[in-house]
Each structure stands twice: as structure tokens, then as C-alpha cells.
Protein backbone atom coordinates (compact mmCIF):
# COMPACT_ATOMS: atom_id res chain seq x y z
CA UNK A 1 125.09 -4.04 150.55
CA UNK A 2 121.89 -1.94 151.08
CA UNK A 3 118.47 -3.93 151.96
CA UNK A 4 115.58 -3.08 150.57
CA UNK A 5 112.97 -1.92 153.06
CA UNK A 6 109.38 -2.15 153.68
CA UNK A 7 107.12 -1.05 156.48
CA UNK A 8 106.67 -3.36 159.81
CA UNK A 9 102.23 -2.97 159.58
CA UNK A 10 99.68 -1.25 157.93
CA UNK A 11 99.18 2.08 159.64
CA UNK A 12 95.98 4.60 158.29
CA UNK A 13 94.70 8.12 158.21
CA UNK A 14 91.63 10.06 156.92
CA UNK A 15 91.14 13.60 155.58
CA UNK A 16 90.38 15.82 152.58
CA UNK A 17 92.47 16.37 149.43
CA UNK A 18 93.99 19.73 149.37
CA UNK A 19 92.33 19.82 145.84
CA UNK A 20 89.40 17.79 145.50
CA UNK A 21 88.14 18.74 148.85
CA UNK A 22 86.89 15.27 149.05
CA UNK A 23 86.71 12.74 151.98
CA UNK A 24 89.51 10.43 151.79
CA UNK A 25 91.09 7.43 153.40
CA UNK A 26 94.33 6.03 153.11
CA UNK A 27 96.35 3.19 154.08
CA UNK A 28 99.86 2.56 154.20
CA UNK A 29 100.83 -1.58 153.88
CA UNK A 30 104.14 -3.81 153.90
CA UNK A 31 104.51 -4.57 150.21
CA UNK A 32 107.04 -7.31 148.95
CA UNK A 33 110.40 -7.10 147.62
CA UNK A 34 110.65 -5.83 144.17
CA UNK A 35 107.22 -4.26 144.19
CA UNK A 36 107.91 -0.89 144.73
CA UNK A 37 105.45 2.04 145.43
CA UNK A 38 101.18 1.11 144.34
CA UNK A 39 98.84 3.00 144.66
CA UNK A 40 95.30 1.43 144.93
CA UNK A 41 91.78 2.70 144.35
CA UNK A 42 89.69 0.83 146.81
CA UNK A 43 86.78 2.91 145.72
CA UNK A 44 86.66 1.65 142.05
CA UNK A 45 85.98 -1.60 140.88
CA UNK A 46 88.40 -3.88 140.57
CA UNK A 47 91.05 -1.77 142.77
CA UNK A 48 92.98 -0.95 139.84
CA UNK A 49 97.11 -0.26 140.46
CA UNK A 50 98.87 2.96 139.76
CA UNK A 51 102.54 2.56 140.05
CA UNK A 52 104.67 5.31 141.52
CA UNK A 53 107.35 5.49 138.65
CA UNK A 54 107.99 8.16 135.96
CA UNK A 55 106.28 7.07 133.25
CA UNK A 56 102.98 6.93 134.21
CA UNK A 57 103.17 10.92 135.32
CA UNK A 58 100.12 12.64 133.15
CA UNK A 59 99.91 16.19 134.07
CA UNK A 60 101.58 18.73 136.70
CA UNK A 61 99.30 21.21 137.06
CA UNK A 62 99.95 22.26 141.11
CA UNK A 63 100.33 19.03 141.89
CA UNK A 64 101.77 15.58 140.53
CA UNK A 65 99.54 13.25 138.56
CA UNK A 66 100.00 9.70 137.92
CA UNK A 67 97.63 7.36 135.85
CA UNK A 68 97.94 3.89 134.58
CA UNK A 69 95.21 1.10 134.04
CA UNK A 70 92.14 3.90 133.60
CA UNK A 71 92.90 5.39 136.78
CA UNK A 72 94.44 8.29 138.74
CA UNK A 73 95.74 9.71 141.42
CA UNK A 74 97.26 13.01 142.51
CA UNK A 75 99.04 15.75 144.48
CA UNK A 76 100.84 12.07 145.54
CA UNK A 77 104.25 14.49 146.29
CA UNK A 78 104.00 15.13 149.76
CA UNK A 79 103.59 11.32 150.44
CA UNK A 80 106.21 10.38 148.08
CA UNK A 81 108.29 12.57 149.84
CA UNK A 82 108.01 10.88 152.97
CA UNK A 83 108.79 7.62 151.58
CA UNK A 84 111.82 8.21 149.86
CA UNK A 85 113.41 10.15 152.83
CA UNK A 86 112.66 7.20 154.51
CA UNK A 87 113.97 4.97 152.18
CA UNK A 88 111.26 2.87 151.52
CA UNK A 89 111.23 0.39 148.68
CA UNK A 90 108.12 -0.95 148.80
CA UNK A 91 104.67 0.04 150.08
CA UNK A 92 101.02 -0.63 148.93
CA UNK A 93 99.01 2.52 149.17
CA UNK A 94 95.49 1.67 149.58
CA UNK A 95 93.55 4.85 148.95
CA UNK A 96 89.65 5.44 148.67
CA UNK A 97 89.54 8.46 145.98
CA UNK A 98 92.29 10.03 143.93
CA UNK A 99 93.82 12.54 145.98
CA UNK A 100 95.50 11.82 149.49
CA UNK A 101 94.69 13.71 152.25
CA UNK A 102 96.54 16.97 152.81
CA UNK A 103 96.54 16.95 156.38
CA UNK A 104 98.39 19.58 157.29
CA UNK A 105 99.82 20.66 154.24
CA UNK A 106 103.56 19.32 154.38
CA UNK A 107 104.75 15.76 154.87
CA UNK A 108 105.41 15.25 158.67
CA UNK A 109 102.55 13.33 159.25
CA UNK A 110 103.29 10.75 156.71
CA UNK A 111 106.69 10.69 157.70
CA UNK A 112 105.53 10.10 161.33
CA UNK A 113 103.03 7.71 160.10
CA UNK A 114 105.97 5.60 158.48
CA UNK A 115 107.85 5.81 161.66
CA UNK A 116 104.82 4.70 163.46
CA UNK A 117 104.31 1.18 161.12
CA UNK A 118 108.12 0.39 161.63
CA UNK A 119 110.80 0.04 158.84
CA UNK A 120 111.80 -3.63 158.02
CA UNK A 121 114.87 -4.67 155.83
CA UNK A 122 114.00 -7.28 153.16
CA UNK A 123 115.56 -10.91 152.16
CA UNK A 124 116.76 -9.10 148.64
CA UNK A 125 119.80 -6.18 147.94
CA UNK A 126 118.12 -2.68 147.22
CA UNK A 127 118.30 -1.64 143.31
CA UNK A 128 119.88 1.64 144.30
CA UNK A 129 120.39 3.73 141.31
CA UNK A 130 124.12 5.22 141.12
CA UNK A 131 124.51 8.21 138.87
CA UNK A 132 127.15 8.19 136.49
CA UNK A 133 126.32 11.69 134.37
CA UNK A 134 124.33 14.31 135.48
CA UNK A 135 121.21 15.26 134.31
CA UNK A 136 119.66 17.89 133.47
CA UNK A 137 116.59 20.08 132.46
CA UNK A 138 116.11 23.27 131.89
CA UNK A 139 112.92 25.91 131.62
CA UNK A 140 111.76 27.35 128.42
CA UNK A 141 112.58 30.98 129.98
CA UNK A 142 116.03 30.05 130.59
CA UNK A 143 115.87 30.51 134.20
CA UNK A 144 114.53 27.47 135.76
CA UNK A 145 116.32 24.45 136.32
CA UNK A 146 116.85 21.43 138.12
CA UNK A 147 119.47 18.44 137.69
CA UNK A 148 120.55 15.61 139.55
CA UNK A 149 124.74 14.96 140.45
CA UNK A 150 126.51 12.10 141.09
CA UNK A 151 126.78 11.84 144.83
CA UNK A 152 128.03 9.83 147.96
CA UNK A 153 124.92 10.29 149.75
CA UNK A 154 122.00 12.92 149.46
CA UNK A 155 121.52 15.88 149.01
CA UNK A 156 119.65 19.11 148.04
CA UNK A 157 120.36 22.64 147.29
CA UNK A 158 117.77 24.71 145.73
CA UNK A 159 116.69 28.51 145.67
CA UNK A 160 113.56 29.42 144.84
CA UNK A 161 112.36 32.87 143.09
CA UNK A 162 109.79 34.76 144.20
CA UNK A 163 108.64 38.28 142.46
CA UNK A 164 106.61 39.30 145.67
CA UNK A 165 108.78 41.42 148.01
CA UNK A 166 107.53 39.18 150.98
CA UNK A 167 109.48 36.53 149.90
CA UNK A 168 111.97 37.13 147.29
CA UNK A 169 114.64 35.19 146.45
CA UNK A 170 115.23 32.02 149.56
CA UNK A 171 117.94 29.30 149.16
CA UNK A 172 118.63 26.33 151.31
CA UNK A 173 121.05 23.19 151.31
CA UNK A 174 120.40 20.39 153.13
CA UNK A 175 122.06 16.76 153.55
CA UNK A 176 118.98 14.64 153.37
CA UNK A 177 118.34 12.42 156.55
CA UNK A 178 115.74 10.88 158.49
CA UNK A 179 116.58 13.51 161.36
CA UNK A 180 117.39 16.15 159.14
CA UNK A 181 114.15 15.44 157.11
CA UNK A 182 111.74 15.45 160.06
CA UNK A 183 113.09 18.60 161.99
CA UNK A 184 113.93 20.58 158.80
CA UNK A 185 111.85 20.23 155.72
CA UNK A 186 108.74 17.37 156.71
CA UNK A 187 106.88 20.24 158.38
CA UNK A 188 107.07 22.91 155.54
CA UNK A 189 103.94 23.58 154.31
CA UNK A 190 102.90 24.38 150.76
CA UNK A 191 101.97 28.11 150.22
CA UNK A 192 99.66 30.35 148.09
CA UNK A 193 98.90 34.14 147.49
CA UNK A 194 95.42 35.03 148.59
CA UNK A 195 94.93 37.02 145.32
CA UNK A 196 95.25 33.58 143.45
CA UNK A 197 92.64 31.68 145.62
CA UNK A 198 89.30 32.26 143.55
CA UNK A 199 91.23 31.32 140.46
CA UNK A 200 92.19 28.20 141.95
CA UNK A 201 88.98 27.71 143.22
CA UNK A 202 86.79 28.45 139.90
CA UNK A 203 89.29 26.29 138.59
CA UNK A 204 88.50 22.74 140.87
CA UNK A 205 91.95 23.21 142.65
CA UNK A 206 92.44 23.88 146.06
CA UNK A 207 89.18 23.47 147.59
CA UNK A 208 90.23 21.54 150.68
CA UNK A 209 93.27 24.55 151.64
CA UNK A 210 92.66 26.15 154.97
CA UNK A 211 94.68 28.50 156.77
CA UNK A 212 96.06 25.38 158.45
CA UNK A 213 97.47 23.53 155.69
CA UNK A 214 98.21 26.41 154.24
CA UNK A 215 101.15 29.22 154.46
CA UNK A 216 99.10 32.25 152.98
CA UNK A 217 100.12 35.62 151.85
CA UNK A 218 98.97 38.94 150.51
CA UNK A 219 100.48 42.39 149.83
CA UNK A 220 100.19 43.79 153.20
CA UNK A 221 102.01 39.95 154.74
CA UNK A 222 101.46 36.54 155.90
CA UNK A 223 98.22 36.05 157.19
CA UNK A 224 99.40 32.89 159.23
CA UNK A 225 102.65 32.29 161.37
CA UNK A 226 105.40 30.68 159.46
CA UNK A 227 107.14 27.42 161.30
CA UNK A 228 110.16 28.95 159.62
CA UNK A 229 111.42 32.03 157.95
CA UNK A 230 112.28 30.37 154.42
CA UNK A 231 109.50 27.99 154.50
CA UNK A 232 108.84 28.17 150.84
CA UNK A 233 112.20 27.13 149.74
CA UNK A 234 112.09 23.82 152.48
CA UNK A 235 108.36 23.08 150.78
CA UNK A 236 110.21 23.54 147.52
CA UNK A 237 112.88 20.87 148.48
CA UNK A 238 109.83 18.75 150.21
CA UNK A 239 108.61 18.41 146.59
CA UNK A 240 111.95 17.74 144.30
CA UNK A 241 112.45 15.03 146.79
CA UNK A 242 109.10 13.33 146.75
CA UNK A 243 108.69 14.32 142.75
CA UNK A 244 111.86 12.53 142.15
CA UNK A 245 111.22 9.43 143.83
CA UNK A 246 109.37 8.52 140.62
CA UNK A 247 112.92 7.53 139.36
CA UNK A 248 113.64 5.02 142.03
CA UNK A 249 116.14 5.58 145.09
CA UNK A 250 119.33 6.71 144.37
CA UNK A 251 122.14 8.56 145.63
CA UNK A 252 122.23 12.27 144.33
CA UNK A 253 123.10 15.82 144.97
CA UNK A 254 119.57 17.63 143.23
CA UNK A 255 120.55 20.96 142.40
CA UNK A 256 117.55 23.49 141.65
CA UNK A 257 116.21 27.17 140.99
CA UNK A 258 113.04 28.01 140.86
CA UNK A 259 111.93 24.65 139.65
CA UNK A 260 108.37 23.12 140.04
CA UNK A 261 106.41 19.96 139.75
CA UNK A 262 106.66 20.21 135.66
CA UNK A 263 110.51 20.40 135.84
CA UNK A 264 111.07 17.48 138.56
CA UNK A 265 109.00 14.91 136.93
CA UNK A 266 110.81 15.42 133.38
CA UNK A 267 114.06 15.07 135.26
CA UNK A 268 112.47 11.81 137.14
CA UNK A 269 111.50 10.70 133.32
CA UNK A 270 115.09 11.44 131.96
CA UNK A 271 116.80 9.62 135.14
CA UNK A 272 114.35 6.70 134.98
CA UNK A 273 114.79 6.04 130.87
CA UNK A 274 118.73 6.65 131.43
CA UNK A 275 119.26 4.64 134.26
CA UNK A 276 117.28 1.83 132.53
CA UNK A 277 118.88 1.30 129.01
């Protein structure tokens, strides 16, 4: 029987949102059993709660957004990510505006954050969620997909598609561990073509990227070292697995191409409502 795990102390960080561009700080606590993920805005009266579960996803627009009791919060992947490759249950997030900080752009330093509070096991069994179908969704081009298989374990194998020649088509398969996790995908970074960047911009969205949380690229190449040659792709897998943490831990083999924040949070939706009827 698996325990259900919460961290050992409150550990803390400050920074800027990789959208907002705003000043942010945020606390990880020890939550009790049965709580699961929160997310509180210690910056708004009354600290409302935003639970970390499917159905309170709003939007998906480069990032994922979750909202519940007239508040938000967003781009909440990366940290998710870290979380559920850790296997944590429960966790207060105490968190001064609405976007985390980005850091540097990937999930290592929550992940080493985690590892720095200490994991405890919990007086209660862990609600793990076995598959017994897999599920499923699809793109409305036909192309894009993701799903989730019933697996011993887990697991993720995705390719991403890429029309610039730069990058192309990249595919990578990993068995999802704490070791694997940290050395492998926790230090991918999320990526954007320079061409896009005043779009984004005019747009309110990515006005706290740098070339340091950043992987940048234009037509004539990268404009910053990569940490590793198919860095997109482990980003990619980064973001199913925090994305799908919305659904609750369970075992899975997540099986994707060229999916994106949209698809994995309507495949966290279907799991969650299937696994819960």
C-alpha cells in the first residue's frame, strides 16, 4: 500500500512570472492528508483557494490557467510538474500574485526546492488512480494527440513537430523517476522563436522571458546554448506531466504528438470525470 506524501517544512522562493513580468513570492507548505494541491493568494483579501484539479482549468493560452472562488492563477505547469514527479499528495502553495515565478524557465528548481523541504509519508493510503481504459483526445487537424495507457508504473513517450528546420520533428521516451526526472527532463527549458516575441509581448504574455529562462531561436539558429540537443521535446514531456497532474496521481504510460497545454488539460478533464463516476 502506497502512502500519501507531503513535504517535511515550508521552503520559499521569489521571482518574476514568465508572463506577467510581475514580482512574485511563493511558498511551498506541508498540507494534510486528503487535501491535495491549493493554491493561495496571499495578496488578495481573504486568501482565497484555487485547487489544482481539472475542473477548475479556464483557459490554455501558453500556459495553464486555473480559477475557482473569483480567483486565478497561471502558467502553474512547471510547478505541477515538479510535484507530481515527486509524488506529492498534498501541498499548500502560498503565492503573492497569480503567476509563479519562472525562474529559470524549466522545473529543476522546484523540484530541488521539494527535495530541499523533505518528503514525508502520511497516516492515510494514497488514492492512486489505476487506469482501466485508455483515454484519449485528439486535435481538430487530425494530427495532434495525446492519451493516457494503463500502466505498471510511469511513463512518457511523446514527439513533438516542429515546421522550422532547426528543430523538426524530436521524440523521446522516458520512464518517469525522481532520478530520471531531475537529470533528464526538470532542467528543460521552455522555448520560443524570436520572430514571435513582439506578438507575445503586445499581447501581455511573456514579459518576464530572458535569454535565461528561455531556449530562443531564429532562422539563422539558437541564439542561446541548449542543455540538450532535443530540449523541446523533454520541455514538452515537462508539461504533459505537470498538466496532467490535474487528474490526480496515477500510474500511466502518456503517449503524445505534438500535443500542447489545450490537449493535456482536456485529457486531465476526461481522466478526472472517468475515474470519478
Amino acid at each position: 500500500m502506497q502512502r500519501q506524501r507531503t513535504l517535511s517544512g515550508k521552503v520559499s522562493c521569489c521571482g518574476v512570472g514568465l508572463h506577467s513580468g510581475k514580482d512574485v513570492r511563493l511558498e511551498l507548505k506541508p498540507a494534510d492528508v486528503d487535501s491535495g494541491i491549493i493554491f493561495l493568494r496571499t495578496d488578495l483579501p481573504d486568501r482565497p483557494k484555487i485547487h489544482a484539479n481539472a475542473a477548475n482549468v479556464t483557459a490554455t493560452l501558453r500556459a495553464t490557467t486555473l480559477e475557482e472562488n473569483g480567483a486565478r492563477v497561471f502558467t502553474i505547469e512547471h510547478l505541477l510538474s515538479a510535484l507530481n514527479a515527486c509524488r506529492i499528495d498534498n501541498c499548500e502553495i502560498e503565492i503573492s500574485a497569480e503567476e509563479p515565478p519562472v525562474l529559470n524557465g524549466n522545473s529543476i528548481d522546484f523540484f530541488n526546492l521539494i527535495q530541499a523541504a523533505g518528503i514525508v509519508e502520511q497516516d492515510a493510503p494514497r488514492k492512486i488512480i489505476r487506469l482501466e481504459k485508455i483515454y484519449r483526445v485528439d486535435g481538430d487537424d487530425g494530427k495532434r494527440f495525446v492519451m493516457a495507457l494503463p500502466y505498471d508504473g510511469f511513463r512518457v513517450s511523446f514527439v513533438s513537430v516542429n515546421p522550422h528546420p532547426l528543430i523538426g520533428i524530436q521524440y523521446a521516451d522516458f520512464e518517469i523517476t525522481e532520478k530520471i526526472y531531475a537529470t533528464e527532463i526538470a532542467p528543460a527549458r521552455t522555448i520560443a522563436y524570436e520572430k514571435e516575441i513582439d506578438a507575445l509581448h503586445e499581447m501581455g504574455l511573456g514579459l518576464g522571458g530572458t535569454i535565461e529562462n528561455v531556449i530562443v531561436y531564429n532562422d539563422a539558429g539558437w541564439l542561446n546554448d541548449l542543455k540538450y540537443p532535443d530540449e523541446l521535446v523533454r520541455h514538452k514531456i515537462l508539461d504533459v506531466i505537470g498538466d496532467l497532474r490535474l487528474a490526480g496521481i496515477f500510474n500511466c504510460h502518456i503517449v503524445a504528438a505534438a500535443s500542447g497545454h489545450a490537449l493535456n488539460t482536456q485529457l486531465a478533464k476526461k481522466i478526472y470525470q472517468g475515474t470519478r463516476t
